[in-house]
Structures are given as C-alpha cells and as structure tokens.
PDB file of N, CA and C in Angstrom:
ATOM      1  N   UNK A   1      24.850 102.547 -15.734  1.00  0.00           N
ATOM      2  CA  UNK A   1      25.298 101.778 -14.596  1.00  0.00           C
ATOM      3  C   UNK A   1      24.560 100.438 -14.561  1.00  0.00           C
ATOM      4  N   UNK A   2      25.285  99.505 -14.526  1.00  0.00           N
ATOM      5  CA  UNK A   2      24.732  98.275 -14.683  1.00  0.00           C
ATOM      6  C   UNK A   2      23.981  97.631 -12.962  1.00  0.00           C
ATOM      7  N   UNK A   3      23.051  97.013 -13.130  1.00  0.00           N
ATOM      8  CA  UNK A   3      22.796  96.813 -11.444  1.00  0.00           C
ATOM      9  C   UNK A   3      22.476  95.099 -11.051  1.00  0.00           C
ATOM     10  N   UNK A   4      22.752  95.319  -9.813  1.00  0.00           N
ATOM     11  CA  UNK A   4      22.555  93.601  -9.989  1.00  0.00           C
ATOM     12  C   UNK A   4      21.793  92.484 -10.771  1.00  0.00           C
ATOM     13  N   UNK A   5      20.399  92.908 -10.577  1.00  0.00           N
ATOM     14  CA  UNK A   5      19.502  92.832 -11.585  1.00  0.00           C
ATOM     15  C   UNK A   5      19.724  91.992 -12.500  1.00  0.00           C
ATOM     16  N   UNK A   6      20.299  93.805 -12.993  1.00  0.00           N
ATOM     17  CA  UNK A   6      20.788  92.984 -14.693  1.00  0.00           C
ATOM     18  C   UNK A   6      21.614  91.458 -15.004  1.00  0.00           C
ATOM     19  N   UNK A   7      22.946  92.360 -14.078  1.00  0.00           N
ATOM     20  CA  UNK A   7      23.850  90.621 -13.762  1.00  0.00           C
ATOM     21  C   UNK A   7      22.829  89.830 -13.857  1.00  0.00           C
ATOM     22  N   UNK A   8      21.900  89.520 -12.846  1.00  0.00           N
ATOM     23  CA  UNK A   8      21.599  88.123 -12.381  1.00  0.00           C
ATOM     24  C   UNK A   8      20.688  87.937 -13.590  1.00  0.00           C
ATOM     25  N   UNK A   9      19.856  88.720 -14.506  1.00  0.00           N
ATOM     26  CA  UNK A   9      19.477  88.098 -15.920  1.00  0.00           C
ATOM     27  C   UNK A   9      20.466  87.594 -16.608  1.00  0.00           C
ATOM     28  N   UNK A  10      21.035  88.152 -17.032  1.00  0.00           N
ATOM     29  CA  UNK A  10      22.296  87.730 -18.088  1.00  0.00           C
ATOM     30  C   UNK A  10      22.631  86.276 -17.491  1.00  0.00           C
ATOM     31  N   UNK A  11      23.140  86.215 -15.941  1.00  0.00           N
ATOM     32  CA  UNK A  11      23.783  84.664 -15.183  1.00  0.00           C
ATOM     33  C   UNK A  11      22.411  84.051 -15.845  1.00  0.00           C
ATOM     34  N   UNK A  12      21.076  83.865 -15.437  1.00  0.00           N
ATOM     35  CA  UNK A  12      20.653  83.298 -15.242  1.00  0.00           C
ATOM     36  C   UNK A  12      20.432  82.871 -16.813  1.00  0.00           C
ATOM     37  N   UNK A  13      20.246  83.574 -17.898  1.00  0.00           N
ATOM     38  CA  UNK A  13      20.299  83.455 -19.186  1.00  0.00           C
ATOM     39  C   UNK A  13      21.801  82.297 -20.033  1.00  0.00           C
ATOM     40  N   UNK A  14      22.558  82.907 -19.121  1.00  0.00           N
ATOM     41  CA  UNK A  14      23.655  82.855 -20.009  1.00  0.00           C
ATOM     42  C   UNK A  14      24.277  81.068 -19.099  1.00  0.00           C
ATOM     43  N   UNK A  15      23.725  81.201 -18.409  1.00  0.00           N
ATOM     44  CA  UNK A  15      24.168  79.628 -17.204  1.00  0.00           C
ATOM     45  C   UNK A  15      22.878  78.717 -17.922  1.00  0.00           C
ATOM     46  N   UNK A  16      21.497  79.016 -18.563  1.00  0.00           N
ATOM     47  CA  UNK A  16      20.831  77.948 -18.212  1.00  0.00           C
ATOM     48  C   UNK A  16      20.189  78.258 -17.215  1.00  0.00           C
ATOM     49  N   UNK A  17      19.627  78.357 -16.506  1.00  0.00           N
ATOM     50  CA  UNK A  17      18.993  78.682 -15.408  1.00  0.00           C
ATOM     51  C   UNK A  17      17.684  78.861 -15.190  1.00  0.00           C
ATOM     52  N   UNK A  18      16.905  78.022 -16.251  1.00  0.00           N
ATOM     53  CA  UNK A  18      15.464  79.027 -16.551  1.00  0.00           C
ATOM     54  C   UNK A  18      14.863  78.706 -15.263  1.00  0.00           C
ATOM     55  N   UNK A  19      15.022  77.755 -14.293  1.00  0.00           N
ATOM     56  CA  UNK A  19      13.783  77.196 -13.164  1.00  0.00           C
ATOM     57  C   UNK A  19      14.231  78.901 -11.721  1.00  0.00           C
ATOM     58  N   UNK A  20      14.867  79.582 -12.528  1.00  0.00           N
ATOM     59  CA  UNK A  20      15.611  80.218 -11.230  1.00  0.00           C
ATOM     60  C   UNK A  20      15.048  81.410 -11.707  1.00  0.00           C
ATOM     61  N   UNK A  21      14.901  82.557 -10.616  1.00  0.00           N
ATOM     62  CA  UNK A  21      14.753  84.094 -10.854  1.00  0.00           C
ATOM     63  C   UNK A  21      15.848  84.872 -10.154  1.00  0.00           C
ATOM     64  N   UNK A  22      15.303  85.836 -11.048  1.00  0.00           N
ATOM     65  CA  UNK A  22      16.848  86.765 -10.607  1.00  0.00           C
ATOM     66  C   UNK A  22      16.586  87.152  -8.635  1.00  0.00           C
ATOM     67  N   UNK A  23      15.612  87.432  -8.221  1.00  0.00           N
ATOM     68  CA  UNK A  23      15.450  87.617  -7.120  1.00  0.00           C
ATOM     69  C   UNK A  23      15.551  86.524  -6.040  1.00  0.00           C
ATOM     70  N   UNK A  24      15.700  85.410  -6.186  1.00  0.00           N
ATOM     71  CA  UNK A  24      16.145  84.183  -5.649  1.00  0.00           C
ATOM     72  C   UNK A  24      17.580  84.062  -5.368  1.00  0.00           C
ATOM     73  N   UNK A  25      18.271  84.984  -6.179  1.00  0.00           N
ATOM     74  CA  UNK A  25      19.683  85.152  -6.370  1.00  0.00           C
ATOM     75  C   UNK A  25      20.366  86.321  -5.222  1.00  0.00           C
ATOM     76  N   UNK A  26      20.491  86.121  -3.635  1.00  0.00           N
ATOM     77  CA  UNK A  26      21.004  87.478  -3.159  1.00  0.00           C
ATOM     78  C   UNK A  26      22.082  87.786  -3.802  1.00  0.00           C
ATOM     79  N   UNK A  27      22.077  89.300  -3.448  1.00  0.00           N
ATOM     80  CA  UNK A  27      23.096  90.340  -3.808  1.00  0.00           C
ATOM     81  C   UNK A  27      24.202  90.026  -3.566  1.00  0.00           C
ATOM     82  N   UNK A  28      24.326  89.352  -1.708  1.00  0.00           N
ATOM     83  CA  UNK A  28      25.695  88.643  -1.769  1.00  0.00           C
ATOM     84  C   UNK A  28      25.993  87.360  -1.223  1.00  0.00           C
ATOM     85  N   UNK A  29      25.020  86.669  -2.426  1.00  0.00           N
ATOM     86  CA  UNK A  29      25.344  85.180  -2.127  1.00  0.00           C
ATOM     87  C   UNK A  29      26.293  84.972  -2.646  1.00  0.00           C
ATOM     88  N   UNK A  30      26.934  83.796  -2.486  1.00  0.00           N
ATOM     89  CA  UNK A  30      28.349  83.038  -2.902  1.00  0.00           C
ATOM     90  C   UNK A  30      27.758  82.660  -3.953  1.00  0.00           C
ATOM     91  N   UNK A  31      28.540  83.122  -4.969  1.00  0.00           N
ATOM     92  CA  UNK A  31      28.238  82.392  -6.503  1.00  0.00           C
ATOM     93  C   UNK A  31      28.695  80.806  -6.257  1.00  0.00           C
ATOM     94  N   UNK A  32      30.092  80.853  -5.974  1.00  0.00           N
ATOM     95  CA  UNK A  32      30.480  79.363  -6.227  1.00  0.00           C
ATOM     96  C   UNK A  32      30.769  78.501  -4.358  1.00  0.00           C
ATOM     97  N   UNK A  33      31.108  77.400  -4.419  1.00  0.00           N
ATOM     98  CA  UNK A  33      31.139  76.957  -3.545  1.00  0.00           C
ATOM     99  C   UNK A  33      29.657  76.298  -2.834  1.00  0.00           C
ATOM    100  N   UNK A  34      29.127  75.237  -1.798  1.00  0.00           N
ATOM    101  CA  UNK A  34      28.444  74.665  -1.567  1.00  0.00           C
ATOM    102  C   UNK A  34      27.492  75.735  -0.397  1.00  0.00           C
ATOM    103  N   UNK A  35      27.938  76.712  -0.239  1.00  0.00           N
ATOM    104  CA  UNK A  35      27.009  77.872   0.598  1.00  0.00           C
ATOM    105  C   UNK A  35      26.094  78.487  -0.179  1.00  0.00           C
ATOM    106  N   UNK A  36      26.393  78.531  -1.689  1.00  0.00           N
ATOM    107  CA  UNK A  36      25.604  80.034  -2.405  1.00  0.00           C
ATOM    108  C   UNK A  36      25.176  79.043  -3.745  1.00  0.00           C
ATOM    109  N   UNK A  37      25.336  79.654  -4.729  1.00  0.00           N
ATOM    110  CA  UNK A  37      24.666  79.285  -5.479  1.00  0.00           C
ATOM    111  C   UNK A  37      25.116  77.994  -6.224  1.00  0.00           C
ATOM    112  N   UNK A  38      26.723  77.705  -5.922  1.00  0.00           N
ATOM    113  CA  UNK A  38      26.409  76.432  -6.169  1.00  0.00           C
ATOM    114  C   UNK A  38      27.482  76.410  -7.448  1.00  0.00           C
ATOM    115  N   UNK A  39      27.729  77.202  -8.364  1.00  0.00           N
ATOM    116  CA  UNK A  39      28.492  77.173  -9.365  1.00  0.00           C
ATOM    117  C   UNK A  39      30.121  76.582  -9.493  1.00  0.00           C
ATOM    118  N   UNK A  40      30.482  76.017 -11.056  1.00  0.00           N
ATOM    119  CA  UNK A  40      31.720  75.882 -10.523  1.00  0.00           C
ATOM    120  C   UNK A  40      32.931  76.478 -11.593  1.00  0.00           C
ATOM    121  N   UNK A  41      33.412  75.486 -11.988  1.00  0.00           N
ATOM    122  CA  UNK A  41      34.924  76.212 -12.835  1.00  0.00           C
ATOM    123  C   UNK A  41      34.251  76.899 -14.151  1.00  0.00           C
ATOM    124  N   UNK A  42      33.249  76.353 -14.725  1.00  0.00           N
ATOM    125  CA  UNK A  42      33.130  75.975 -16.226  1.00  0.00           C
ATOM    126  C   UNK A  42      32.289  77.000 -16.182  1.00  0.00           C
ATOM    127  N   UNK A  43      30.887  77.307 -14.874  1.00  0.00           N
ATOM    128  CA  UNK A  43      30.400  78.422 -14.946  1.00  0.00           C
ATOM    129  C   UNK A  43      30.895  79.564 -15.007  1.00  0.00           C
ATOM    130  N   UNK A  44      32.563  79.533 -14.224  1.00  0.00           N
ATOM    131  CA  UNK A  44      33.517  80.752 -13.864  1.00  0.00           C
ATOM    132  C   UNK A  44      33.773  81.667 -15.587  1.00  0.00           C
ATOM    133  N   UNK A  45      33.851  80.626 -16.199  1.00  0.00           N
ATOM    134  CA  UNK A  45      34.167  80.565 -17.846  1.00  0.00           C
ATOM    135  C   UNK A  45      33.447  81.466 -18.349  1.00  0.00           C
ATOM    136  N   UNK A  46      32.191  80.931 -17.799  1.00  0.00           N
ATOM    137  CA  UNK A  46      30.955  81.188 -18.836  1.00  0.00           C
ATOM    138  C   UNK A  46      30.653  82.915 -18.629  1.00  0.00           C
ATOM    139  N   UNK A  47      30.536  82.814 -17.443  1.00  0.00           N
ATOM    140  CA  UNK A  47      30.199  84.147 -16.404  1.00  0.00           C
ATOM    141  C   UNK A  47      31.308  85.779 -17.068  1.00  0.00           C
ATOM    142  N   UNK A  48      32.445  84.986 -17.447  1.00  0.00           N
ATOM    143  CA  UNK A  48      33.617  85.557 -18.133  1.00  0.00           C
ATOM    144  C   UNK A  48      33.125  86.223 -19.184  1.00  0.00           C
ATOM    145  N   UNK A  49      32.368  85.212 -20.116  1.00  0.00           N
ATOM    146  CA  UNK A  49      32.660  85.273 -21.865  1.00  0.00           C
ATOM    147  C   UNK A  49      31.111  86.049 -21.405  1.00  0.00           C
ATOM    148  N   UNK A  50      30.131  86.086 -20.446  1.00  0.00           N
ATOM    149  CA  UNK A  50      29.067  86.980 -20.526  1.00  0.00           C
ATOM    150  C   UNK A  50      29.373  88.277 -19.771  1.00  0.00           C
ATOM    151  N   UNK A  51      30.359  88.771 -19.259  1.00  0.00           N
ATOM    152  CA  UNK A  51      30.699  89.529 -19.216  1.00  0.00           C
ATOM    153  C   UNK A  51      31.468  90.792 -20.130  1.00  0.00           C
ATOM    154  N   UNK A  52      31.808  89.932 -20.870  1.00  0.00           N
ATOM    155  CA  UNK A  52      32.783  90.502 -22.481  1.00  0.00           C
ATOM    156  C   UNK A  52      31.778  90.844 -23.365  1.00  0.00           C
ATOM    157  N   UNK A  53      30.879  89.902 -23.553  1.00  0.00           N
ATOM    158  CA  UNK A  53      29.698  89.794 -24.475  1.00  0.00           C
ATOM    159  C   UNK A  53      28.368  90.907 -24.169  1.00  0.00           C
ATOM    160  N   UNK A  54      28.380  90.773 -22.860  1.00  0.00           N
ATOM    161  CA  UNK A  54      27.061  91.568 -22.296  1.00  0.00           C
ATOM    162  C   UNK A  54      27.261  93.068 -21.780  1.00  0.00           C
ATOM    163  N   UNK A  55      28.207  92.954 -21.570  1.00  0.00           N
ATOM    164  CA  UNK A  55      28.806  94.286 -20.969  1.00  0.00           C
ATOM    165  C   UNK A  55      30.329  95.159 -20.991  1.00  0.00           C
ATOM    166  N   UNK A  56      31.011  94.248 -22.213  1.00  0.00           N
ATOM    167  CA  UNK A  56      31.967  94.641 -22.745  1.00  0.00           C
ATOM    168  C   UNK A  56      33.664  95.316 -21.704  1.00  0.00           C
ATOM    169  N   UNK A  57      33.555  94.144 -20.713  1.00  0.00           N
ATOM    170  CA  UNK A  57      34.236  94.225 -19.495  1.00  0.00           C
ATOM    171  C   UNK A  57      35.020  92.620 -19.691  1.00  0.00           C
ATOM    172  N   UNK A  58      36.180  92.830 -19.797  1.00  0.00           N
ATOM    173  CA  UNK A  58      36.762  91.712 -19.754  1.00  0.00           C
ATOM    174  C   UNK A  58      38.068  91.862 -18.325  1.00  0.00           C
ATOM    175  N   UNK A  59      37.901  90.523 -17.910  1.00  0.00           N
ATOM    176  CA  UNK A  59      38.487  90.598 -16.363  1.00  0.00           C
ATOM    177  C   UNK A  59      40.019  89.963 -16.881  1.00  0.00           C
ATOM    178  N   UNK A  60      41.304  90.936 -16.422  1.00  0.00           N
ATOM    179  CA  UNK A  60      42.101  90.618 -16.970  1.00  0.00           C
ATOM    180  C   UNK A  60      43.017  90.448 -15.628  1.00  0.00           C
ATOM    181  N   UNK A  61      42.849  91.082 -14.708  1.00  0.00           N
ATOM    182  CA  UNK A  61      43.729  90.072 -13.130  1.00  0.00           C
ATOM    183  C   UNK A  61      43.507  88.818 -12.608  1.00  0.00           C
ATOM    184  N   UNK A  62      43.759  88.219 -13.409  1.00  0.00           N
ATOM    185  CA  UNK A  62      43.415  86.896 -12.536  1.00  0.00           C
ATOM    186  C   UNK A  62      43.667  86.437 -11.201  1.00  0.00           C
ATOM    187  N   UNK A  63      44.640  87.289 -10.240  1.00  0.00           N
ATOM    188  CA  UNK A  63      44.679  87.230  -9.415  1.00  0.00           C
ATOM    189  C   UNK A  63      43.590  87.972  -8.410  1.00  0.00           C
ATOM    190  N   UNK A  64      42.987  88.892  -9.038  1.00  0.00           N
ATOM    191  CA  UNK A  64      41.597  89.169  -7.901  1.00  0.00           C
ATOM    192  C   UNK A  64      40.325  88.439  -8.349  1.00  0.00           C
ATOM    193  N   UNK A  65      40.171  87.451  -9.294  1.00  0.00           N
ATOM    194  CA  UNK A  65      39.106  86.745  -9.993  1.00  0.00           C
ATOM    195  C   UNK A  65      38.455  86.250  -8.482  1.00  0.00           C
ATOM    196  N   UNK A  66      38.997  85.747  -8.017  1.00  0.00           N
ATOM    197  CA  UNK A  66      38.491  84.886  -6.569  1.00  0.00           C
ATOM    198  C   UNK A  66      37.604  86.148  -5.659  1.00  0.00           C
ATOM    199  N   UNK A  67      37.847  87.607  -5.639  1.00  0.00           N
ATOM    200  CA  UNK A  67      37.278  88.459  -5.154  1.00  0.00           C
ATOM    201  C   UNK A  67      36.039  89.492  -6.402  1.00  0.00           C
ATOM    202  N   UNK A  68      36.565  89.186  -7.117  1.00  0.00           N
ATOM    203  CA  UNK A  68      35.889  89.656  -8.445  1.00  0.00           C
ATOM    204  C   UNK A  68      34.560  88.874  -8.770  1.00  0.00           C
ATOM    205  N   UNK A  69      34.470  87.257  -8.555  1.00  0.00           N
ATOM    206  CA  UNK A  69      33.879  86.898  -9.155  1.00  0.00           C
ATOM    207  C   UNK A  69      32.547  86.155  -7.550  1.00  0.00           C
ATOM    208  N   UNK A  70      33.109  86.529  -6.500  1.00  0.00           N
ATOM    209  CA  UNK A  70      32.532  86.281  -5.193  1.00  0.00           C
ATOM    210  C   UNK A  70      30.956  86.754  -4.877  1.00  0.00           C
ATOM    211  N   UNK A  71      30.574  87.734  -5.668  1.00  0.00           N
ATOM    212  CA  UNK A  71      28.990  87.882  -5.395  1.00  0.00           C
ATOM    213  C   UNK A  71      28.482  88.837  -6.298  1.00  0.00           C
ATOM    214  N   UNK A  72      26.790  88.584  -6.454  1.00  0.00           N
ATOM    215  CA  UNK A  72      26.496  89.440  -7.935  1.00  0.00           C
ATOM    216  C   UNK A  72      27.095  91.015  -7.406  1.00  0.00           C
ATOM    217  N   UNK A  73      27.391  90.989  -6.011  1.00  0.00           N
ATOM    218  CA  UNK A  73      27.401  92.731  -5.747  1.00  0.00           C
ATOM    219  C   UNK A  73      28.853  92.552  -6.022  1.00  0.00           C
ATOM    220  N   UNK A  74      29.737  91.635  -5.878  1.00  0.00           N
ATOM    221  CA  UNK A  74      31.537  92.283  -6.301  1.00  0.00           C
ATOM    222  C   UNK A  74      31.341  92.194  -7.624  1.00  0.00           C
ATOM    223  N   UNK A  75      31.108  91.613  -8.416  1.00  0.00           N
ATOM    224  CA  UNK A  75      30.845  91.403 -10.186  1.00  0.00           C
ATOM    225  C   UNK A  75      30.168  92.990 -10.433  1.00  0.00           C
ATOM    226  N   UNK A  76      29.187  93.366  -9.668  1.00  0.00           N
ATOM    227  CA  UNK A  76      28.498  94.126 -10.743  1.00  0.00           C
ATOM    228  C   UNK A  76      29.490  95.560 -10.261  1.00  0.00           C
ATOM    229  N   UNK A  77      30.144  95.727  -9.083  1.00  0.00           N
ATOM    230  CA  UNK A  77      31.100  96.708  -8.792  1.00  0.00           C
ATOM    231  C   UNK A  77      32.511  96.863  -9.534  1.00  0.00           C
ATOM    232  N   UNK A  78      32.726  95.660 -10.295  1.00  0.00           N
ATOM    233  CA  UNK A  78      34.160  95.570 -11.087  1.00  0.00           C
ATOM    234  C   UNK A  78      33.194  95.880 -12.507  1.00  0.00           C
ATOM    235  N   UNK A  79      32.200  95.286 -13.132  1.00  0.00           N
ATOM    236  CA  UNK A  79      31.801  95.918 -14.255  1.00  0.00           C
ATOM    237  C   UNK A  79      31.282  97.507 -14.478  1.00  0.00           C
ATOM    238  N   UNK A  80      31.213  97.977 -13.220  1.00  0.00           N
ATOM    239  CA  UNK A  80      31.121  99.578 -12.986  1.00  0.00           C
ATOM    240  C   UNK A  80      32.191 100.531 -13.041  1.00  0.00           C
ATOM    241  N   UNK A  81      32.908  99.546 -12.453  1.00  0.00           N
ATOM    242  CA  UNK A  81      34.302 100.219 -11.734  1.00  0.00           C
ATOM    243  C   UNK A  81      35.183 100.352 -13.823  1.00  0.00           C
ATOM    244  N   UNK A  82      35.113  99.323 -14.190  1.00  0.00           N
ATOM    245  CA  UNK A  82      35.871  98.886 -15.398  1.00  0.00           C
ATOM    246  C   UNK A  82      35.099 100.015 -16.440  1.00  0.00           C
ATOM    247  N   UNK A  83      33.522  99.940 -16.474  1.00  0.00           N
ATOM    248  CA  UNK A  83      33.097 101.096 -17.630  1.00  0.00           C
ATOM    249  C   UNK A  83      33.010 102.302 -16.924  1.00  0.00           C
ATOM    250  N   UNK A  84      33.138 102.705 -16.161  1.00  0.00           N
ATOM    251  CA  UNK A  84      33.684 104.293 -15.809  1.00  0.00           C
ATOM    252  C   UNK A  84      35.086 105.071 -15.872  1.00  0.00           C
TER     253      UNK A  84
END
C-alpha cells in the first residue's frame, strides 16, 4: 500500500523540489492552483509519467483527472484503488 509519504517523495523528487520536504506538503493540500502547492499543467504531466514509472498506475479517465489529481490523499487513493 502506497502512503502519502511516499507520493510526496517521488513529487518532490520527480518535480525538482529539493528546498521542500515531504512533510511541508499536507495530505490535503491543493496540488495545483494559487491555494496549495502551487503546481501547474506541465507538473500535471510530470506527476502522470511518475506515476506510471513509480508505481505502475497509469490514469486513463481523464475526465476524473481534476478529482484524481486534487491532493496527495486523492492521488495516493486512486494509486491504491488501481493496484488492488
């Protein structure tokens, strides 16, 4: 079972991120947008291809991406939900 944690190494690895810790990162902060962490299209990308790569979960509705990709806790519940 993968746990937030982890997510937020991998983001923080896989974004660039070295000035940041994973615990700086709430569970359900807004990844994107000017409330949370700040991210935008290109990170959406990135966050994707480290998801495929890191945890072998590739997000194929693009229509729930906007709810999928909304906080390390909806991300790490669709990469749970997907390897079970």
């Amino acid at each position: 079972m993968v746990t937030t944690n982890d997510l937020k190494e991998k983001i923080i690895a896989g974004l660039g991120l070295e000035d940041m810790e994973p615990d700086e990162i709430g569970d359900d902060m807004a990844l994107f947008g000017d409330d949370g962490l700040g991210l935008d299209s290109v990170d959406a990308i990135e966050i994707t291809l480290i998801l495929e790569k890191e945890f072998g979960v590739k997000v194929t509705n693009m229509d729930e991406n906007k709810n999928i990709f909304e906080t390390p806790n909806t991300l790490v519940a669709y990469i749970n939900e997907q390897k079970a």
